[in-house]
N, C-alpha and C. Protein backbone atom coordinates (compact mmCIF):
# COMPACT_ATOMS: atom_id res chain seq x y z
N UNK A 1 -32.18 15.14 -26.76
CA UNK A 1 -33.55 15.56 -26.57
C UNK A 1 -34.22 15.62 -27.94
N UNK A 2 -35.41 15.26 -28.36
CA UNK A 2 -36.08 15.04 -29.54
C UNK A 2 -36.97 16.19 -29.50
N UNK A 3 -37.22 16.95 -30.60
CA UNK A 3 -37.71 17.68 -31.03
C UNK A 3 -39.40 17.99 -30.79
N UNK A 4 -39.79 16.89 -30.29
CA UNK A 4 -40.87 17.13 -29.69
C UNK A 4 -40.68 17.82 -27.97
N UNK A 5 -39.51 16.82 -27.22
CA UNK A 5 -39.64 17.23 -25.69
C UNK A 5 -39.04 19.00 -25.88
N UNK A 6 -38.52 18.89 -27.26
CA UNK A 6 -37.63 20.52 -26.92
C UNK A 6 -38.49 21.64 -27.22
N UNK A 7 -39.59 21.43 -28.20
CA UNK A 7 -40.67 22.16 -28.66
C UNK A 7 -42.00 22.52 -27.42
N UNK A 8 -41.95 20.78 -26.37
CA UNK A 8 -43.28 21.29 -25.41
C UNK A 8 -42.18 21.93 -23.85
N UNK A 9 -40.90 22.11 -23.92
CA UNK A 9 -40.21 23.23 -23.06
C UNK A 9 -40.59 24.05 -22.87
N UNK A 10 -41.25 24.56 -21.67
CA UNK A 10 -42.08 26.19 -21.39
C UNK A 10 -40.50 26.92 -21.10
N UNK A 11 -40.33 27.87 -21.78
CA UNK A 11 -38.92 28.78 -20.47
C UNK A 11 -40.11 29.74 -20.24
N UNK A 12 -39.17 29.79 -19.11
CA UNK A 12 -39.46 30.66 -17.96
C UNK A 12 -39.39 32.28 -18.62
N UNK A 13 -40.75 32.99 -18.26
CA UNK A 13 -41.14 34.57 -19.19
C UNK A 13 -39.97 35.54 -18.48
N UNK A 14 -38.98 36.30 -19.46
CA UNK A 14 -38.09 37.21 -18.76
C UNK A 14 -38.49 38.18 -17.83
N UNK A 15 -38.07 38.89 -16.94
CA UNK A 15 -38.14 39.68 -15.55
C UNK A 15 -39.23 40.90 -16.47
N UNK A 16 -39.04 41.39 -17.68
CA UNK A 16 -40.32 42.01 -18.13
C UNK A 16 -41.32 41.76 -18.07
N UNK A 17 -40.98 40.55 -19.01
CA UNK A 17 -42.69 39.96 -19.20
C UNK A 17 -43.57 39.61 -18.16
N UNK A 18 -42.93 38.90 -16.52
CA UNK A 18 -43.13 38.84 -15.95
C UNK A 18 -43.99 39.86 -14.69
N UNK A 19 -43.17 40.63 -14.81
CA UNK A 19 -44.00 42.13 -14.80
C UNK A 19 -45.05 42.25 -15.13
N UNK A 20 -45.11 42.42 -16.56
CA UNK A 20 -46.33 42.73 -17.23
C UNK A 20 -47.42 41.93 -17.16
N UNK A 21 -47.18 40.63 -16.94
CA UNK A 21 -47.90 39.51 -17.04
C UNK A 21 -48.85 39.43 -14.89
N UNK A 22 -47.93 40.31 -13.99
CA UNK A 22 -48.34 40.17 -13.02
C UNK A 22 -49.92 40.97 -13.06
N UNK A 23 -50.76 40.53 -12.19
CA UNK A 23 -52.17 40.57 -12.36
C UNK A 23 -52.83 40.80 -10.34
N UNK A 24 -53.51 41.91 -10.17
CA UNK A 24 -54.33 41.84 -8.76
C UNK A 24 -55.14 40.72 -8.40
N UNK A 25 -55.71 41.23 -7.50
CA UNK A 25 -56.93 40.28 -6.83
C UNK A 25 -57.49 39.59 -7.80
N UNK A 26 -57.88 40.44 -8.17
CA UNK A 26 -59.45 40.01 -8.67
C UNK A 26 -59.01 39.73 -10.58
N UNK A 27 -57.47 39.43 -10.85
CA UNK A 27 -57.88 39.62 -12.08
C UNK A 27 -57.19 40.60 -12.93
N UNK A 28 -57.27 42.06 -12.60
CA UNK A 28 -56.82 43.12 -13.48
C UNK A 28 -55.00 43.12 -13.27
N UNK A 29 -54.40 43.38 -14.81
CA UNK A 29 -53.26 43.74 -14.83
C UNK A 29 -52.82 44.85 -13.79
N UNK A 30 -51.37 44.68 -13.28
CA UNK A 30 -51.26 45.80 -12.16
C UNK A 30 -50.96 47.07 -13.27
N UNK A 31 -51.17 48.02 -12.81
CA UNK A 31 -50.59 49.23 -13.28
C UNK A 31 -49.08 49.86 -12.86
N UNK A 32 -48.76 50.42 -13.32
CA UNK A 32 -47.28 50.61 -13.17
C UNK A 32 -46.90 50.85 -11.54
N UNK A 33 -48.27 52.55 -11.15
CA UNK A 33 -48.21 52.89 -9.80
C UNK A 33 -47.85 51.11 -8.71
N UNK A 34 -49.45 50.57 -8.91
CA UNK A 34 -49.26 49.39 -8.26
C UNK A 34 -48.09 48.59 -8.01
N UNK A 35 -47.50 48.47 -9.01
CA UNK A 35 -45.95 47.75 -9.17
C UNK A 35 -45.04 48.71 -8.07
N UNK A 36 -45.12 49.60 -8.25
CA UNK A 36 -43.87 50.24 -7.63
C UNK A 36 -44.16 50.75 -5.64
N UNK A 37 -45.71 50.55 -5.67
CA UNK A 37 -46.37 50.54 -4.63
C UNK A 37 -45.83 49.11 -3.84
N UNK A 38 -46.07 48.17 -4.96
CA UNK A 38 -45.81 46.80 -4.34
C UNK A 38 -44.02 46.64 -3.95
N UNK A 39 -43.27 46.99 -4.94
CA UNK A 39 -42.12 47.19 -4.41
C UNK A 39 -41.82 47.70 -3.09
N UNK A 40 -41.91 49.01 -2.92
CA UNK A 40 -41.88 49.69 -1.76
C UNK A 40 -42.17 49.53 -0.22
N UNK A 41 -43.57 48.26 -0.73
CA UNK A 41 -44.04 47.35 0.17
C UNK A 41 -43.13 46.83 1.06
N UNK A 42 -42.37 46.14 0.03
CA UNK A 42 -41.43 44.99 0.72
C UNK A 42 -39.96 45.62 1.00
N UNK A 43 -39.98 46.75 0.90
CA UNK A 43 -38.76 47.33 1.29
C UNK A 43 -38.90 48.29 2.55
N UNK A 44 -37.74 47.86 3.60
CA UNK A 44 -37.95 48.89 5.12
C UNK A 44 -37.15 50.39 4.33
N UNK A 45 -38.33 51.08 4.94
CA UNK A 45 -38.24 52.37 4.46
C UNK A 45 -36.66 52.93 5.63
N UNK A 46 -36.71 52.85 6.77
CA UNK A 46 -35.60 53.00 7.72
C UNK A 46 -34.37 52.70 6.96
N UNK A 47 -34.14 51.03 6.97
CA UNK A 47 -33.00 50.65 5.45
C UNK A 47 -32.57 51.60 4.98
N UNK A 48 -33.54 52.00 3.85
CA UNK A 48 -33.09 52.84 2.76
C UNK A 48 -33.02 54.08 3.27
N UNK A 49 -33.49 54.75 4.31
CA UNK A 49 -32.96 56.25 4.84
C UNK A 49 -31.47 56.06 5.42
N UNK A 50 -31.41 54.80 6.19
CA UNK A 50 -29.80 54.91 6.95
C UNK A 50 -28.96 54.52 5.43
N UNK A 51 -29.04 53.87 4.14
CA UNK A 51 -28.42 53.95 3.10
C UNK A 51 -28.28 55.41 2.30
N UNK A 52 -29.14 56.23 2.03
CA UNK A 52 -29.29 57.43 1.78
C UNK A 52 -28.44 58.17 3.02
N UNK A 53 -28.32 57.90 4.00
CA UNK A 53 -27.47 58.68 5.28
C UNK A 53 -26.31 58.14 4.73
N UNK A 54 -25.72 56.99 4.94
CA UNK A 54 -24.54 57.09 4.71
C UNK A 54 -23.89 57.14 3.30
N UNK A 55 -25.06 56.83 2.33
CA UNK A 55 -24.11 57.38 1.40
C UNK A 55 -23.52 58.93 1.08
N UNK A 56 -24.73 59.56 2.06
CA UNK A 56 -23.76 61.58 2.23
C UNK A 56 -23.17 61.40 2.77
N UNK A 57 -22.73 60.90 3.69
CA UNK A 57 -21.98 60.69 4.83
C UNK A 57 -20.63 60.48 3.74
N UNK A 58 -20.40 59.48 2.81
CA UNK A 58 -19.63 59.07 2.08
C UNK A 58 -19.28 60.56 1.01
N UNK A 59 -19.88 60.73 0.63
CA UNK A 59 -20.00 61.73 -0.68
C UNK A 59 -19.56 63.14 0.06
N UNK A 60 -20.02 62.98 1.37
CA UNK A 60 -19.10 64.36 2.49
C UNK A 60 -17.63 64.06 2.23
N UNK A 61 -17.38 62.96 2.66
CA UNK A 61 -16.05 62.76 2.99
C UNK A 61 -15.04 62.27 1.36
N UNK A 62 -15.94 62.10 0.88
CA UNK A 62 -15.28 62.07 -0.78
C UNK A 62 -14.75 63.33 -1.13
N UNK A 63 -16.14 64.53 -0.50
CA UNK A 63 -15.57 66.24 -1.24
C UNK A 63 -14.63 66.62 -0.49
N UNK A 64 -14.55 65.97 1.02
CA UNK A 64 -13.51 67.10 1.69
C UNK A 64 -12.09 66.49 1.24
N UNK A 65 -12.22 65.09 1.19
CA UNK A 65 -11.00 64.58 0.42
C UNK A 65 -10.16 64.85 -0.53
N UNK A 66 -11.36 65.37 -1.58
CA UNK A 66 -11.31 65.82 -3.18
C UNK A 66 -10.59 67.25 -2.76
N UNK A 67 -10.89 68.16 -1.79
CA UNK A 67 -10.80 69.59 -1.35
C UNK A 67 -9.19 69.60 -1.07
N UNK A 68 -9.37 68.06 0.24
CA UNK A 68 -7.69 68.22 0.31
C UNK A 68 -6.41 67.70 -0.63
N UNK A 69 -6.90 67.14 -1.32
CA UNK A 69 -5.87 66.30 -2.65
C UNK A 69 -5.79 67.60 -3.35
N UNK A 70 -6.40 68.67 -3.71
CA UNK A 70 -6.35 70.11 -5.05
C UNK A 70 -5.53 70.75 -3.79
N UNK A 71 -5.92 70.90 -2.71
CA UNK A 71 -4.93 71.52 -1.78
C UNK A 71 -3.43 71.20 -1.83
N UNK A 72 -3.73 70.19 -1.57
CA UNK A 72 -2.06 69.65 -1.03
C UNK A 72 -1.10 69.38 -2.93
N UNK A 73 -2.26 69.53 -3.93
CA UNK A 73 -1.78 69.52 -5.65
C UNK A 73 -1.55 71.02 -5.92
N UNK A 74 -1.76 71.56 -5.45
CA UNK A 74 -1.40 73.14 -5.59
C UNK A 74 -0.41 73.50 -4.79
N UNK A 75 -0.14 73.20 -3.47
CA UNK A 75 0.91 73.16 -2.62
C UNK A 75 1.71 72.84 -3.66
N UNK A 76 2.15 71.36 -3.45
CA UNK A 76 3.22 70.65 -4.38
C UNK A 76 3.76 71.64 -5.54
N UNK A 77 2.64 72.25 -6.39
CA UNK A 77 2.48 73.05 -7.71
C UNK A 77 3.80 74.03 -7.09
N UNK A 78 3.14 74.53 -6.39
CA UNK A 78 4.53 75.71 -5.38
C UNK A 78 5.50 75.78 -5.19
N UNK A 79 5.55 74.52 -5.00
CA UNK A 79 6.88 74.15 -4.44
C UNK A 79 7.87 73.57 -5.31
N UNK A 80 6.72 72.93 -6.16
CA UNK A 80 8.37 72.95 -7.09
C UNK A 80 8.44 73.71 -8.20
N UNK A 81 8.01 74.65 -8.53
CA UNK A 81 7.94 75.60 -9.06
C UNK A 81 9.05 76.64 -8.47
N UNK A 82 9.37 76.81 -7.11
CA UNK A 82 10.39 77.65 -6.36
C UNK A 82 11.35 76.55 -5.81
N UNK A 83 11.19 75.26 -6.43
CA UNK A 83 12.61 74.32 -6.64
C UNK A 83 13.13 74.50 -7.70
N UNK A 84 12.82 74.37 -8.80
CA UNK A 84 12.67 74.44 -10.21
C UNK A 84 13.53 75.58 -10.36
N UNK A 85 13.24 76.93 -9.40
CA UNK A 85 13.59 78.09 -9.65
C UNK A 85 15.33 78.02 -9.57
N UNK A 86 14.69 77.82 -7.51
CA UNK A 86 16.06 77.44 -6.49
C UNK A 86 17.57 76.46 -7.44
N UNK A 87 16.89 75.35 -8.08
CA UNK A 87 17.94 74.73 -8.80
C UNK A 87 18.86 75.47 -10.16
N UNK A 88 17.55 76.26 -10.80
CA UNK A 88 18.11 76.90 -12.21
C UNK A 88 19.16 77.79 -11.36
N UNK A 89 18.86 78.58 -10.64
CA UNK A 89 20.16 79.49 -10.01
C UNK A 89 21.12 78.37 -9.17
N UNK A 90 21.05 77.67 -8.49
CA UNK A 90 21.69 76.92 -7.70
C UNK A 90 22.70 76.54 -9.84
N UNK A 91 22.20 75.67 -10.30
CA UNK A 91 22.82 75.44 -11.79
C UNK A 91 23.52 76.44 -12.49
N UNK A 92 23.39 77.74 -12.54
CA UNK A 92 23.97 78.47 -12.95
C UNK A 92 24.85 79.17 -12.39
N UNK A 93 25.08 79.04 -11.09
CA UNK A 93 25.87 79.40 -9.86
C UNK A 93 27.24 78.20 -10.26
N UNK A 94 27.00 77.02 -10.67
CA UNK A 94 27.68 75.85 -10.46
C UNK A 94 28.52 75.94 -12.46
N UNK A 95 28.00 76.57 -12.75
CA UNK A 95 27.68 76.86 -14.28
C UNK A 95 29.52 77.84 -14.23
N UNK A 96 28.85 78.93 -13.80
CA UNK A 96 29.99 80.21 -12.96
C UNK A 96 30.79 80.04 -13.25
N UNK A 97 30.99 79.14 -11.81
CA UNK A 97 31.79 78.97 -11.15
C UNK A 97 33.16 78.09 -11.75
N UNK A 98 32.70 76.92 -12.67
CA UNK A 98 33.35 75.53 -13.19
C UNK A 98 33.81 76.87 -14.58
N UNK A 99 33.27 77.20 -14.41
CA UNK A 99 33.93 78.85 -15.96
C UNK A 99 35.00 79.58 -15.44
N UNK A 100 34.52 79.86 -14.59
CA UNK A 100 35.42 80.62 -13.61
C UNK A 100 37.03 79.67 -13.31
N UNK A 101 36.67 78.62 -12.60
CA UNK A 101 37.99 78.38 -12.26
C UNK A 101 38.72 77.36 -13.84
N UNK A 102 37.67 76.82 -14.63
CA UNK A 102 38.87 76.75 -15.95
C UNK A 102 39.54 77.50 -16.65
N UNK A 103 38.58 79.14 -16.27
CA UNK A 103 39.59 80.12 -16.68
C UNK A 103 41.24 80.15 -15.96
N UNK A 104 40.88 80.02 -14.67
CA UNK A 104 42.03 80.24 -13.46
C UNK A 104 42.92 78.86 -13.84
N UNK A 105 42.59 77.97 -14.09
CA UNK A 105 42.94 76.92 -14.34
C UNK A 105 44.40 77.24 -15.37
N UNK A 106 43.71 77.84 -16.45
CA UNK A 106 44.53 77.68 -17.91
C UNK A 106 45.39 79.03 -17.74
N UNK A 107 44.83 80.32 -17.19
CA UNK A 107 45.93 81.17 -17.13
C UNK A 107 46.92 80.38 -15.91
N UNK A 108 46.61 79.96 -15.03
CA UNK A 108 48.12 79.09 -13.76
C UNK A 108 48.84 78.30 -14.84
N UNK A 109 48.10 77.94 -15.44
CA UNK A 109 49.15 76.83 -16.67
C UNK A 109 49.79 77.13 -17.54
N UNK A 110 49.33 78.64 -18.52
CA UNK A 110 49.97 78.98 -19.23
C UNK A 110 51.42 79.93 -18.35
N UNK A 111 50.44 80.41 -17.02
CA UNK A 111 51.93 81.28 -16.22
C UNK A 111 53.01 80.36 -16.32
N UNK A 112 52.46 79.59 -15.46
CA UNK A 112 53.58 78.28 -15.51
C UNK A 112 54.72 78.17 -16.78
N UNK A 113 53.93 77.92 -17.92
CA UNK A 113 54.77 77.47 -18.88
C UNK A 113 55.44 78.63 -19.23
N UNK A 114 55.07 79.72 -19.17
CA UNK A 114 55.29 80.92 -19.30
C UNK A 114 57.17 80.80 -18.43
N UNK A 115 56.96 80.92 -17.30
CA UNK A 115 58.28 80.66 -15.78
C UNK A 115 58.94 79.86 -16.39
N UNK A 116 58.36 78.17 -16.88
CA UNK A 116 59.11 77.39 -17.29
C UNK A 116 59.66 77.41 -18.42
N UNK A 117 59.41 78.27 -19.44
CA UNK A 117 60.55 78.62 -20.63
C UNK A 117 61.11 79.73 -20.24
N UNK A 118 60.99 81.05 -19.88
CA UNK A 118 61.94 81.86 -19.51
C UNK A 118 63.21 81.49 -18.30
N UNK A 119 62.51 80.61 -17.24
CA UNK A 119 63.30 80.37 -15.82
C UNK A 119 63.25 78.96 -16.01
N UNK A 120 64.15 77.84 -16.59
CA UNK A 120 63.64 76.63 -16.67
C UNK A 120 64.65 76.17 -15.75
N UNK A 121 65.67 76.45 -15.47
CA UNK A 121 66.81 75.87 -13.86
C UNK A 121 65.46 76.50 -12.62
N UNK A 122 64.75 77.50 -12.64
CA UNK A 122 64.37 78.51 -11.48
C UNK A 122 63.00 77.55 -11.43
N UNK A 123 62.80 77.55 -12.01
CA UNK A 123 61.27 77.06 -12.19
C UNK A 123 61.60 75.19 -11.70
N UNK A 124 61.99 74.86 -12.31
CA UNK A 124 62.32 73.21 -11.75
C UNK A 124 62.83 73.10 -10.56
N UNK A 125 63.58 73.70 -9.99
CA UNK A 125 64.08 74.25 -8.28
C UNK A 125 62.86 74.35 -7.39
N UNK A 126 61.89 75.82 -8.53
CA UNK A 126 60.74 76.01 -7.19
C UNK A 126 59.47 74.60 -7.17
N UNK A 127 59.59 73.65 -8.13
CA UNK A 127 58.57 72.84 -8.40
C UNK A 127 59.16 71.50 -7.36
N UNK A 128 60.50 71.46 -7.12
CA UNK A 128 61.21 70.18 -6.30
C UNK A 128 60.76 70.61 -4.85
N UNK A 129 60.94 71.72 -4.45
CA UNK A 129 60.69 72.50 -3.66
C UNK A 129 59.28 72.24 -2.89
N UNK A 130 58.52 72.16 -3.31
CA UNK A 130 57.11 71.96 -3.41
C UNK A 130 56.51 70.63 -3.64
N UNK A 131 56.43 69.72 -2.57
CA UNK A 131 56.24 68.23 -2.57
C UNK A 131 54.56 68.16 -3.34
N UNK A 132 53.89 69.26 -3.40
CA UNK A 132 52.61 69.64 -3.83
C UNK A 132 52.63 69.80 -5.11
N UNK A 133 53.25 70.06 -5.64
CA UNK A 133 53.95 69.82 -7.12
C UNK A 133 54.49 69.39 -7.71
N UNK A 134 54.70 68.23 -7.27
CA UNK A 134 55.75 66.91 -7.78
C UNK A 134 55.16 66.64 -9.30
N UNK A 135 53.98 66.75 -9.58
CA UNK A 135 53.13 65.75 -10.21
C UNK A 135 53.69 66.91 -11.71
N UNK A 136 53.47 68.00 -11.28
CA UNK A 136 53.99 69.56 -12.30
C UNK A 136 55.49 69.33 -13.13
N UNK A 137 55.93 68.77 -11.86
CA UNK A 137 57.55 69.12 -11.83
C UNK A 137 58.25 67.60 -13.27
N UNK A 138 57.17 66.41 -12.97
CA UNK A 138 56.96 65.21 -13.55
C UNK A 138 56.60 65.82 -14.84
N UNK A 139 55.84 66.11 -15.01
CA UNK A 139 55.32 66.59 -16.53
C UNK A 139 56.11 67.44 -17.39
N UNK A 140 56.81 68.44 -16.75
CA UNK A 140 57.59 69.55 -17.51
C UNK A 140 58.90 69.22 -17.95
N UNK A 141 59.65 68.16 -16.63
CA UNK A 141 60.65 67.04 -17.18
C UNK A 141 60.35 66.45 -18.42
N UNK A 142 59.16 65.67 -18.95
CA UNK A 142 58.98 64.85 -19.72
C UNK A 142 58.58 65.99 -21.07
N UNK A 143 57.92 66.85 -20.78
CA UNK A 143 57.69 68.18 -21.99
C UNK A 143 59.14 68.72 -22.46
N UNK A 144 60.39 68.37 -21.67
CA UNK A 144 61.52 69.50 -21.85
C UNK A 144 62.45 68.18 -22.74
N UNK A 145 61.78 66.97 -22.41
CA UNK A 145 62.82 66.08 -22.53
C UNK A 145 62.57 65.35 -24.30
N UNK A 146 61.32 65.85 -24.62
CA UNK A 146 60.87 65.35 -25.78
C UNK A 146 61.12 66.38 -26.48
């Protein structure tokens, strides 16, 4: 395109100017009122009330939504808050207990070894004795034998 056809190019006046540039009957620039008069014109007023309806309609059902999500987030809040609880004791119960029986654990073992150096014929008798203790009776052989 040569510099002349690009220079006599009218563009088209932006959606402002256009505006501004709109003019009445007879001539006179519209005034702002007029403009927005003229808008309104061409718009069904019904339309825009059933749009205004349902967008409360929407914005109802957004708050009661919003109402029940903080509901049911505070619930939750509750609940595991008295899980949280339920587990720390349920954990320290389990805590105890695993204390508890490694205590029981190591005094049966030291009794044991205890029987098995004072009573070591008595003690290997009561461990053969005891098909439940084979595994005891295996170990103290191999402790007596080294």
């Amino acid at each position: 395109m040569s510099k002349e056809a690009a220079s006599s190019t009218v563009l088209p006046p932006s959606s402002s100017q256009s505006i501004s540039m709109a003019s009445s009957a007879d001539g006179s620039p519209l005034r702002e009122e007029n403009f927005v008069h003229s808008l309104k014109s061409q718009v069904d007023g019904e339309n825009i009330e059933e749009i205004i309806q349902s967008q409360k309609k929407a914005l109802e059902r957004f708050e009661k939504t919003n109402e029940m999500l903080a509901t049911c987030s505070s619930l939750a809040e509750k609940r595991l808050d008295r899980a949280r609880k339920d587990f720390a004791i349920g954990k320290e119960k389990i805590c105890r207990a695993k204390s508890d029986l490694d205590s029981i654990f190591r005094r049966i073992a030291s009794f044991k070894q205890t029987l098995a150096n004072n009573y070591p014929a008595e003690f290997v008798a009561a461990q053969t004795d005891s098909p439940q203790n084979s595994d005891c009776v295996n170990e103290h052989k191999k402790q007596t034998d080294d």
